[in-house]
N, C-alpha and C. Protein backbone atom coordinates (compact mmCIF):
# COMPACT_ATOMS: atom_id res chain seq x y z
N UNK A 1 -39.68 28.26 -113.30
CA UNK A 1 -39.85 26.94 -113.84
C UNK A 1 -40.58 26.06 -112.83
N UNK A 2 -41.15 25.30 -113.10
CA UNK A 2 -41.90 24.23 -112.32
C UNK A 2 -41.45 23.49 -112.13
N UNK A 3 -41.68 22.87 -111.02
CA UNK A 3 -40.90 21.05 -110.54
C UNK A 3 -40.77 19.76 -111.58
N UNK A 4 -42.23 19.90 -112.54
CA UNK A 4 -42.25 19.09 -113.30
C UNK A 4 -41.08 20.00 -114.45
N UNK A 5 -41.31 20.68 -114.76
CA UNK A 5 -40.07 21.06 -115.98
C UNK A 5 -38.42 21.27 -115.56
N UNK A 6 -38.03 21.01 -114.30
CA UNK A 6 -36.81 20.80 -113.24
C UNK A 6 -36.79 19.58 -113.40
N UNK A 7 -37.73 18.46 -113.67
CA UNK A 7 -37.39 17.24 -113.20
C UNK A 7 -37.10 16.49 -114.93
N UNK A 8 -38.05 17.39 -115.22
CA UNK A 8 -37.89 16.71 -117.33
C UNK A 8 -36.69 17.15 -117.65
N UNK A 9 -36.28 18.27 -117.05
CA UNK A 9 -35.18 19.11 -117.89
C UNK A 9 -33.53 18.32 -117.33
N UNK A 10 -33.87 17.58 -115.80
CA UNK A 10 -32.71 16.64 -115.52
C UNK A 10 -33.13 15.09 -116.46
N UNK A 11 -33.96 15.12 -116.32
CA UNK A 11 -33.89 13.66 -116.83
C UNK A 11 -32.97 13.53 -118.33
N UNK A 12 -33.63 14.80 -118.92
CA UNK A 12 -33.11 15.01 -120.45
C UNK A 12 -32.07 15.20 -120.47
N UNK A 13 -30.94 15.59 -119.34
CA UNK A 13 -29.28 15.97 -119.24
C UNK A 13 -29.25 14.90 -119.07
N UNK A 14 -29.37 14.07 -118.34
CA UNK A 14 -28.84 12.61 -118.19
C UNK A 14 -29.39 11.63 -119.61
N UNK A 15 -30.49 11.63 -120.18
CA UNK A 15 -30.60 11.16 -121.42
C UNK A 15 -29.68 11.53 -122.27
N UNK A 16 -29.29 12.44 -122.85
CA UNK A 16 -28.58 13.10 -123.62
C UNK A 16 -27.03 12.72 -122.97
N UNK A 17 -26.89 12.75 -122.18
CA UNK A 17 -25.61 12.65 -121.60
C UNK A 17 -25.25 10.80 -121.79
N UNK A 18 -26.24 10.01 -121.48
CA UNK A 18 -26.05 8.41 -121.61
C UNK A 18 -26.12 8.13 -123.08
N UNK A 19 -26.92 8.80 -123.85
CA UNK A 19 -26.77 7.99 -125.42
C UNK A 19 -25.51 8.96 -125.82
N UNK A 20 -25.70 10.08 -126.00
CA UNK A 20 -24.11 10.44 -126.41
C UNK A 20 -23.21 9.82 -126.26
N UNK A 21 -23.02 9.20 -124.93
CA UNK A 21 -21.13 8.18 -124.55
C UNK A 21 -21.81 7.00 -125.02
N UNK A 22 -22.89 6.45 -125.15
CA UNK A 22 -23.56 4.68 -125.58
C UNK A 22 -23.10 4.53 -126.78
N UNK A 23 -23.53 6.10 -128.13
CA UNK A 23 -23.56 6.14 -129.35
C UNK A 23 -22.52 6.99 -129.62
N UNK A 24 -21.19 6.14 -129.45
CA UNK A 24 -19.92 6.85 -130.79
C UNK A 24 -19.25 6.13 -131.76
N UNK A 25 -19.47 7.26 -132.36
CA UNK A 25 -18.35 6.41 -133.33
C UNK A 25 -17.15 7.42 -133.86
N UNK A 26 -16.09 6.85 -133.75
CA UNK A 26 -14.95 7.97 -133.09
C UNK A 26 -14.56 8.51 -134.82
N UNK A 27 -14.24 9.74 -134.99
CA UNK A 27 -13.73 10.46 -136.20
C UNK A 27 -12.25 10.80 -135.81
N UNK A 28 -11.07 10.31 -135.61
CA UNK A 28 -9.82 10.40 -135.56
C UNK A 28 -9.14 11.02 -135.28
N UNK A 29 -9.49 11.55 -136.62
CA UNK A 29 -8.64 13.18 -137.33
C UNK A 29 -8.87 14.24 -136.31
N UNK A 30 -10.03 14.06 -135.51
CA UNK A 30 -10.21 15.28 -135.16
C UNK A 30 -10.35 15.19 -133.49
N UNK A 31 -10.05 14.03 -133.09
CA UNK A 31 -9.98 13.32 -131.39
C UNK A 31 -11.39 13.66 -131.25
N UNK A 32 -12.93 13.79 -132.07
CA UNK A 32 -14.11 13.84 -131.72
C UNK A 32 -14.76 12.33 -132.26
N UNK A 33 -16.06 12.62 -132.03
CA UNK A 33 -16.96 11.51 -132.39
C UNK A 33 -18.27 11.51 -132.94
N UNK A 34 -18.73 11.04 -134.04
CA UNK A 34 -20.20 11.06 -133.90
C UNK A 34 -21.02 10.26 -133.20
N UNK A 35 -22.24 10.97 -132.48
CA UNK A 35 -23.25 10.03 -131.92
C UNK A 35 -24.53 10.41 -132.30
N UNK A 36 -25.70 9.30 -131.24
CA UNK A 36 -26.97 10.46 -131.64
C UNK A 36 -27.63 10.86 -130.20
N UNK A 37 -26.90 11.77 -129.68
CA UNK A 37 -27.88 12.49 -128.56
C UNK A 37 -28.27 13.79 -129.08
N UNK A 38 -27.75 13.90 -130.41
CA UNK A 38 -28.61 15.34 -131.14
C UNK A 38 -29.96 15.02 -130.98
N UNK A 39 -30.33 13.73 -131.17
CA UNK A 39 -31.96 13.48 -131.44
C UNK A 39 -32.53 14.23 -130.11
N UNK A 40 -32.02 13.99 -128.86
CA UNK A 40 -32.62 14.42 -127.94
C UNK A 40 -32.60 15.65 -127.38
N UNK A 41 -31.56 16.52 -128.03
CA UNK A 41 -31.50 17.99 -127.77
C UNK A 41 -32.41 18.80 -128.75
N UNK A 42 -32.52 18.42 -129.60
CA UNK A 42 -33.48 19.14 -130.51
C UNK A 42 -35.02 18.54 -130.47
N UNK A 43 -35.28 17.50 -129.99
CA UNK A 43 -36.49 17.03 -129.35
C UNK A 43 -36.71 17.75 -127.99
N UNK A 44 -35.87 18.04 -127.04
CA UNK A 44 -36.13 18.80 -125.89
C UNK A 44 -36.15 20.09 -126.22
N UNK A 45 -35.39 20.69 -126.77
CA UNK A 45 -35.75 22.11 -127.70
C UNK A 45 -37.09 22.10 -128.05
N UNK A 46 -38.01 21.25 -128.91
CA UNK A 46 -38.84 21.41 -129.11
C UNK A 46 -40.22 21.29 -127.96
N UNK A 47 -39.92 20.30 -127.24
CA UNK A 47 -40.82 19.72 -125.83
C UNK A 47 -41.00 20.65 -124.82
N UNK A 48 -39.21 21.49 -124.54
CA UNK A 48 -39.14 22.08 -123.26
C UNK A 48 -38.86 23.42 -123.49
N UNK A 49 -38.72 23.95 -124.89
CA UNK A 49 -38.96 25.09 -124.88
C UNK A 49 -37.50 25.85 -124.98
N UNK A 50 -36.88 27.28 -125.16
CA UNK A 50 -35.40 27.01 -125.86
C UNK A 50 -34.68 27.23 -124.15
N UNK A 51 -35.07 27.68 -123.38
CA UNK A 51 -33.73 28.05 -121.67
C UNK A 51 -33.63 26.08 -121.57
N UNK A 52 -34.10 25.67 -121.40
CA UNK A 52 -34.46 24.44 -121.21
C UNK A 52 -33.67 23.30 -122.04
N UNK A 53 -33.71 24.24 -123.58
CA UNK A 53 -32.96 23.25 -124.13
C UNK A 53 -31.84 23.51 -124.42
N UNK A 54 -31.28 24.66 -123.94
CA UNK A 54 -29.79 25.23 -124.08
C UNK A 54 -29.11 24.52 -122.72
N UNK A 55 -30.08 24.64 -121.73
CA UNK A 55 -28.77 23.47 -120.95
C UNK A 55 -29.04 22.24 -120.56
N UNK A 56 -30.25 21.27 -121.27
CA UNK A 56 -30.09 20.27 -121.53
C UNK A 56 -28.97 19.31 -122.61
N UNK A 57 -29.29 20.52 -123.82
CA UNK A 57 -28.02 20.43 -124.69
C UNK A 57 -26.36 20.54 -124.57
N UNK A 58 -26.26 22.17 -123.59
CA UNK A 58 -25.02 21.93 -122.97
C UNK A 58 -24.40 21.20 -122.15
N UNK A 59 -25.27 20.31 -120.97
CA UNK A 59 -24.92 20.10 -120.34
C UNK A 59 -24.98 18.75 -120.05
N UNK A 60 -25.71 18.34 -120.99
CA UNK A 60 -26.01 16.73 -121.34
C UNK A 60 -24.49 16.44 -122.08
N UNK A 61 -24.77 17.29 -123.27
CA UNK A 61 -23.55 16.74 -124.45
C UNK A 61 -21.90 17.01 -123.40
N UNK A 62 -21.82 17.77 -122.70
CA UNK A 62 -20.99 18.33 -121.84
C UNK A 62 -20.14 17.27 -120.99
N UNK A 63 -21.07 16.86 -120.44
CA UNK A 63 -21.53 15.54 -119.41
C UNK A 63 -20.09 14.54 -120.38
N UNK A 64 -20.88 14.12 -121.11
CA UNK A 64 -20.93 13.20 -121.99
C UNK A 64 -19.03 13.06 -122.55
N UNK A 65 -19.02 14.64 -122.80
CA UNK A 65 -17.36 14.82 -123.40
C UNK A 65 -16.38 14.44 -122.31
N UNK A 66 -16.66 15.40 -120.99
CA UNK A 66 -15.82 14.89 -119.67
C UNK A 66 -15.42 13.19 -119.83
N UNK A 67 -16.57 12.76 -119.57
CA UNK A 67 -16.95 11.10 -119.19
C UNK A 67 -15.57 10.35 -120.53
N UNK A 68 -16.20 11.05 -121.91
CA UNK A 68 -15.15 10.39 -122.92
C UNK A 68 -13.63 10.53 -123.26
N UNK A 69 -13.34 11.62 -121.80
CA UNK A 69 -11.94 11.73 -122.47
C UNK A 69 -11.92 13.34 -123.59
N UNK A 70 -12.72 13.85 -124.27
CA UNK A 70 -12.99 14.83 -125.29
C UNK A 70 -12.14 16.23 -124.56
N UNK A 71 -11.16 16.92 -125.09
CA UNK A 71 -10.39 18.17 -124.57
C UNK A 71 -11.28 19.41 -124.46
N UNK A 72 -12.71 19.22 -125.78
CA UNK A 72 -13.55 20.50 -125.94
C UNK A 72 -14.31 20.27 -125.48
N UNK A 73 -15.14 20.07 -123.90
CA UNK A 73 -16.41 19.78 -123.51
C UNK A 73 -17.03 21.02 -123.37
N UNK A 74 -16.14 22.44 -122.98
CA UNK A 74 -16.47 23.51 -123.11
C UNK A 74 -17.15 24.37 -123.86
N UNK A 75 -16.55 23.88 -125.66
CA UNK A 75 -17.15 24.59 -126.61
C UNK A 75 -18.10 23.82 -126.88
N UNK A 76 -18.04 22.22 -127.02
CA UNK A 76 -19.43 21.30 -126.66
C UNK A 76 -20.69 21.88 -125.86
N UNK A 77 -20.23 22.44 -125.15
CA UNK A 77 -21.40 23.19 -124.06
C UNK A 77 -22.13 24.31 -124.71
N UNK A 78 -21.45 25.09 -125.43
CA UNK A 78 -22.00 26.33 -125.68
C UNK A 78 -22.87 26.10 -127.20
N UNK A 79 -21.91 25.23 -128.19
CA UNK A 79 -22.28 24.43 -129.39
C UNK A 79 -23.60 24.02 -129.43
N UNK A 80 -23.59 22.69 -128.35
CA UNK A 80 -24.51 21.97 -128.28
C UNK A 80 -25.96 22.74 -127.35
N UNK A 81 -25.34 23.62 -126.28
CA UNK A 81 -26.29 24.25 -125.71
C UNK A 81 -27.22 25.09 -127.04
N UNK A 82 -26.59 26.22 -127.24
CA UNK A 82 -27.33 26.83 -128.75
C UNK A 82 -28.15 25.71 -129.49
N UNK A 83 -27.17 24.60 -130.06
CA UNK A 83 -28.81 23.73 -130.89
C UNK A 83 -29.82 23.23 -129.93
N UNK A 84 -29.46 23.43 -128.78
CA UNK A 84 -31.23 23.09 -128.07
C UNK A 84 -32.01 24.41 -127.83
N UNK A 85 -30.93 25.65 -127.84
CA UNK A 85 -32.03 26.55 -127.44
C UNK A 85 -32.75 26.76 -129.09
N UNK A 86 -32.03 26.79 -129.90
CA UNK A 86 -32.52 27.20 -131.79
C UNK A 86 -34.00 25.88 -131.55
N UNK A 87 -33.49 25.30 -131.50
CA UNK A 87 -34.59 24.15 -131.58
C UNK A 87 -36.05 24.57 -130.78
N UNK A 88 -35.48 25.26 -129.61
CA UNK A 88 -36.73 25.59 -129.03
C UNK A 88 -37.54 26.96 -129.13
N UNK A 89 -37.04 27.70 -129.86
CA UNK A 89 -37.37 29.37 -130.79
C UNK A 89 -38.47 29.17 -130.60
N UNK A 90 -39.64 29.99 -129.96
CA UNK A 90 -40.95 30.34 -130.29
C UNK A 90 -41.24 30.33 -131.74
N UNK A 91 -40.71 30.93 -132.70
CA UNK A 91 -41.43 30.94 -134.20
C UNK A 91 -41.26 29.39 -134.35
N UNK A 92 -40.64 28.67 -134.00
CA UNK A 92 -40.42 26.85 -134.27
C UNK A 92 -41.30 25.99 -133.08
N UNK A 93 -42.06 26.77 -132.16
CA UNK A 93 -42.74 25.85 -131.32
C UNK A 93 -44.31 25.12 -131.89
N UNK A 94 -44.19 23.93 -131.41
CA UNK A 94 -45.42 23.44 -131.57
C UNK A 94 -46.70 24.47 -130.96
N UNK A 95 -47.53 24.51 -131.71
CA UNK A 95 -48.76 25.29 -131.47
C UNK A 95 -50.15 24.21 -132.07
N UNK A 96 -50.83 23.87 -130.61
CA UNK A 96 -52.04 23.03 -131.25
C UNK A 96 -53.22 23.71 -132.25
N UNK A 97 -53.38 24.95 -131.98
CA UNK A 97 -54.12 25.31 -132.75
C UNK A 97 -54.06 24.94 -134.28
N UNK A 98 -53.21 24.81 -134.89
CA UNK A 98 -52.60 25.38 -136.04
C UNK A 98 -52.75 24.43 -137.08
N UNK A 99 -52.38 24.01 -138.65
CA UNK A 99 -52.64 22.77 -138.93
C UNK A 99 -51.39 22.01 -138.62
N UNK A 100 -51.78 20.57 -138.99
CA UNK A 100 -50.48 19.57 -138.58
C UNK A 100 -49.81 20.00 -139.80
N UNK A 101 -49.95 20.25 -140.91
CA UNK A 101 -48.95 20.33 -142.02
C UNK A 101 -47.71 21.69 -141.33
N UNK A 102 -48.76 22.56 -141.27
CA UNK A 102 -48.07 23.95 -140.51
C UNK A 102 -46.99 23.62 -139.43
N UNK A 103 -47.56 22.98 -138.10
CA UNK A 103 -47.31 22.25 -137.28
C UNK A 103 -45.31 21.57 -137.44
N UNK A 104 -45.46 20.86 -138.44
CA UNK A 104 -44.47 19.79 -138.87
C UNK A 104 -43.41 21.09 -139.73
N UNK A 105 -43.99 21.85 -140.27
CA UNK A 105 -42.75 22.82 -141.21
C UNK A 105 -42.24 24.01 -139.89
N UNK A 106 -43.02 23.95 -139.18
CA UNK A 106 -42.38 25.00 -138.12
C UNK A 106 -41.06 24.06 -137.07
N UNK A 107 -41.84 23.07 -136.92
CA UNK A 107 -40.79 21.35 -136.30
C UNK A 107 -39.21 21.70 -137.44
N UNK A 108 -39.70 21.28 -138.23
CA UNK A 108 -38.87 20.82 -139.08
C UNK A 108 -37.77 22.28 -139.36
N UNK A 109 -38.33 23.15 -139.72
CA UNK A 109 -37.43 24.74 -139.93
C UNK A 109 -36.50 24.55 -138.27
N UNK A 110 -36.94 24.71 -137.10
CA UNK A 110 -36.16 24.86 -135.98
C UNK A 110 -35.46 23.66 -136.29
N UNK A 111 -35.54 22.30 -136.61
CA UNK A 111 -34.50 21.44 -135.97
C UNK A 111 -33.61 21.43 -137.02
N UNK A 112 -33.94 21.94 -138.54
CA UNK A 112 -32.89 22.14 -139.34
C UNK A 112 -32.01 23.51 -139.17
N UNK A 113 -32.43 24.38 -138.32
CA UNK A 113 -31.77 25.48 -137.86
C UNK A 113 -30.37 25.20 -136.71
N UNK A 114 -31.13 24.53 -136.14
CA UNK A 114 -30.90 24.15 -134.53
C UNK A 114 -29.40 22.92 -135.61
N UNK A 115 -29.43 22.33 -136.09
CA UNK A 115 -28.50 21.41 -136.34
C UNK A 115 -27.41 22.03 -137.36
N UNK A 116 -27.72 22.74 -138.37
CA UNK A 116 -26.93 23.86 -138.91
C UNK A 116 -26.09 24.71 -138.34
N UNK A 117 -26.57 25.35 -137.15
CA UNK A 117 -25.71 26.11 -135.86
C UNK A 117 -24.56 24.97 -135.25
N UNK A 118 -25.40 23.96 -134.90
CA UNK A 118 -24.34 22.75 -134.46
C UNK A 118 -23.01 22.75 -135.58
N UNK A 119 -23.47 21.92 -136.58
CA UNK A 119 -22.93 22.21 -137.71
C UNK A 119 -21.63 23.04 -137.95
N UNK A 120 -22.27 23.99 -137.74
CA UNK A 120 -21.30 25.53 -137.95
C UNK A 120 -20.57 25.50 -137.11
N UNK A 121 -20.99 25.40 -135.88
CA UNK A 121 -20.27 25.86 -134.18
C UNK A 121 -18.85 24.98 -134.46
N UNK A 122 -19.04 23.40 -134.98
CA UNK A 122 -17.92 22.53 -134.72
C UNK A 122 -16.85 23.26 -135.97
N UNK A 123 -17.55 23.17 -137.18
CA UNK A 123 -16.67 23.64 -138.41
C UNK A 123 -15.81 24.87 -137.69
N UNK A 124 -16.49 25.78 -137.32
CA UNK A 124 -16.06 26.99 -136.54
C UNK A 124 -14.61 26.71 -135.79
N UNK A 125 -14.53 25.65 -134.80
CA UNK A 125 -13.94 25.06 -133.72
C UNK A 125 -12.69 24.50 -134.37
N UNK A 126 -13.17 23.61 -135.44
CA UNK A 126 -11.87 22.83 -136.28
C UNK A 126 -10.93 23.47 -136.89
N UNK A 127 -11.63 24.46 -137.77
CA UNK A 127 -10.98 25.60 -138.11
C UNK A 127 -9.75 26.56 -137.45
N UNK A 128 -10.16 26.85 -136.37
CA UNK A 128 -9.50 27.35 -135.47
C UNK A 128 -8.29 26.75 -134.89
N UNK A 129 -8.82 25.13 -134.16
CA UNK A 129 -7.60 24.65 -133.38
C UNK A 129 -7.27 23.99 -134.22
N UNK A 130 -7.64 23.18 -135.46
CA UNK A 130 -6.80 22.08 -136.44
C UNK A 130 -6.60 23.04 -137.73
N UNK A 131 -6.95 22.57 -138.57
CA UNK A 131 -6.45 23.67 -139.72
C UNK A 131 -8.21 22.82 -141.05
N UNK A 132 -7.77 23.77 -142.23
CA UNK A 132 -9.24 23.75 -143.22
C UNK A 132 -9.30 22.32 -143.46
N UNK A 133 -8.17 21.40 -143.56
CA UNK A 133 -8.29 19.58 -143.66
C UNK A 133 -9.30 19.23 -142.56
N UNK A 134 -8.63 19.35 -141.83
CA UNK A 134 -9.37 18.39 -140.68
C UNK A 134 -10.88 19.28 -140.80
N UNK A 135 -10.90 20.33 -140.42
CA UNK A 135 -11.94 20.59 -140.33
C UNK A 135 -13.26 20.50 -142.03
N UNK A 136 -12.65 20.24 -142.53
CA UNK A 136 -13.75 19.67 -143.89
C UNK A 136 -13.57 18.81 -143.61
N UNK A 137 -13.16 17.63 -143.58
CA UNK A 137 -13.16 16.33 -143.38
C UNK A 137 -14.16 15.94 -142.16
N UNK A 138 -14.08 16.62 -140.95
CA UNK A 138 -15.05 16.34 -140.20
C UNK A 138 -16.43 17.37 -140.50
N UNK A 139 -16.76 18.08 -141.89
CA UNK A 139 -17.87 18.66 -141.89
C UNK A 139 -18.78 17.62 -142.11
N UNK A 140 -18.39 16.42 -143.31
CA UNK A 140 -19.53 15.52 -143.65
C UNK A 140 -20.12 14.78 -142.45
N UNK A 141 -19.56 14.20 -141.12
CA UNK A 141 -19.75 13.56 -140.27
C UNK A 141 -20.73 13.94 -139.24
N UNK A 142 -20.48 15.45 -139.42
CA UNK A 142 -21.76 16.43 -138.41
C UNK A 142 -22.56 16.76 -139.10
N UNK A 143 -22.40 16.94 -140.37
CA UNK A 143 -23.76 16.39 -141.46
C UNK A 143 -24.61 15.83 -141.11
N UNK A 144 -23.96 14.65 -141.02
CA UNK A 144 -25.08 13.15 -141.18
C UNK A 144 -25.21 13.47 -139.42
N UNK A 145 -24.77 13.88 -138.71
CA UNK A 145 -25.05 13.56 -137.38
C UNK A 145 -26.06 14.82 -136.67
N UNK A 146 -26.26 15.57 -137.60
CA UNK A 146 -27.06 16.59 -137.68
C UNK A 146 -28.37 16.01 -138.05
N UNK A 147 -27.92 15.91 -139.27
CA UNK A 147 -29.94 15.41 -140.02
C UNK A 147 -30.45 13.80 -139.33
N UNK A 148 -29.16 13.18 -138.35
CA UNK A 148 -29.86 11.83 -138.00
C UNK A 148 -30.49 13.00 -136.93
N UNK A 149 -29.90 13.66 -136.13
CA UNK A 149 -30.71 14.03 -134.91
C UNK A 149 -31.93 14.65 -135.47
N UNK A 150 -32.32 15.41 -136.34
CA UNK A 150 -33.49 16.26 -136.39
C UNK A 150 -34.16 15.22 -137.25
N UNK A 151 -34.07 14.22 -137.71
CA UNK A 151 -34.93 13.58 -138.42
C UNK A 151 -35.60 12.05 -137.11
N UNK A 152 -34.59 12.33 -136.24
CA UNK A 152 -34.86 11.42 -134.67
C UNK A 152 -35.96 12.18 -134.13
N UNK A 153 -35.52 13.30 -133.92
CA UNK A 153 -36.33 13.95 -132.84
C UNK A 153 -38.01 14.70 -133.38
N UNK A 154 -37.76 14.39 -134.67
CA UNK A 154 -39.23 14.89 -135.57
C UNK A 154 -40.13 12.98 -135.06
N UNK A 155 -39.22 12.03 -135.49
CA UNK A 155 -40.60 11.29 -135.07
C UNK A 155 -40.59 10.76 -133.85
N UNK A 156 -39.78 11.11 -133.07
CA UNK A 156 -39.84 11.07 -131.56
C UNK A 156 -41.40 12.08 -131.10
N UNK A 157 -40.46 13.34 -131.76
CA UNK A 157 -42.10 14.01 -131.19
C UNK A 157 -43.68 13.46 -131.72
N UNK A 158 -43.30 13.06 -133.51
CA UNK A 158 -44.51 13.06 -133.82
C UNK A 158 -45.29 12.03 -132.86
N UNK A 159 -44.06 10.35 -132.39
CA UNK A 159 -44.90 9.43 -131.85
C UNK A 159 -45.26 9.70 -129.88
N UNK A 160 -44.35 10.58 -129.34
CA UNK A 160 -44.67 10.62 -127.83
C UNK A 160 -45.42 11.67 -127.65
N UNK A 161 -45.57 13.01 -128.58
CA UNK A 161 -46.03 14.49 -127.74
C UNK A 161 -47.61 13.70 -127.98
N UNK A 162 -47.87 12.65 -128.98
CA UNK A 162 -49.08 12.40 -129.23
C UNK A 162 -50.04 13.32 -130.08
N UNK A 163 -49.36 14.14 -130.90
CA UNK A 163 -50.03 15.16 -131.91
C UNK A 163 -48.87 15.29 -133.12
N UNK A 164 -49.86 14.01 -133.77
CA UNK A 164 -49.19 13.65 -135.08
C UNK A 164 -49.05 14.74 -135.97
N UNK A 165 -48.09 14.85 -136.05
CA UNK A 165 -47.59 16.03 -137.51
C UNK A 165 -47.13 15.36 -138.44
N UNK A 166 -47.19 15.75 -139.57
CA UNK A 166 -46.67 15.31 -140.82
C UNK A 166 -46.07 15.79 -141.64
């Protein structure tokens, strides 16, 4: 890795790590929270490529659980690590050659992948330590906290990488 992708790849743990604890909003039932530092793990997935965004993701969102008090920062790590590396899949990377329509459905397939795994990973988690209530009850919440992040991090990229997709 290069100095410059060492230095993006901290900045993005600490991004991810500051809006995650900035942006909650606490779900109860389940001592978790929704926020939106998805936007920025699946935007770095896409920017930095998937090693990059597996522990920006883990270790940002990670960060973030310690800091809040959260008992699962662990499975947070591995959860959240996976939707940055899905996000960053070669078949889902930006390629300039290609058209922007192309471009935007390859964007769009990884970060709806990448947030689905999220998705799953927590349902997975609830399941396990709470029982099928809690854990449906908190499926709708990582829903919406899913499609805010990949629908963040699509026009994040479209407006900073500077190669408008559509």
């Amino acid at each position: 890795m290069k100095i410059k992708q060492i230095a993006l790849a901290g900045m993005f743990t600490a991004l991810v790590a500051v809006v995650t604890k900035i942006a909650q909003i606490p779900t109860p039932l389940t001592q978790g929270y929704i926020n939106l530092g998805d936007i920025f793990i699946i935007f770095a997935g896409f920017y930095l490529g998937r090693g990059p965004g597996f522990f920006i993701g883990g270790a940002g969102s990670a960060i973030a659980d310690v800091i809040s008090g959260y008992p699962f920062y662990y499975v947070t790590f591995v959860v959240k690590g996976i939707e940055g590396y899905a996000a960053g899949l070669p078949p889902f990377a930006y390629k300039p050659d290609l058209p922007k329509a192309a471009n935007g459905l390859r964007l769009l397939y990884g970060g709806f992948i990448a947030a689905a795994l999220m998705v799953a990973g927590y349902f997975s988690l609830q399941l396990i330590v709470f029982n099928k209530v809690k854990a449906f009850t908190a499926l709708g919440p990582n829903i919406i906290q899913g499609a805010a992040g990949l629908a963040g991090a699509l026009i994040i990229f479209n407006k900073t990488v500077n190669k408008k997709i559509y």
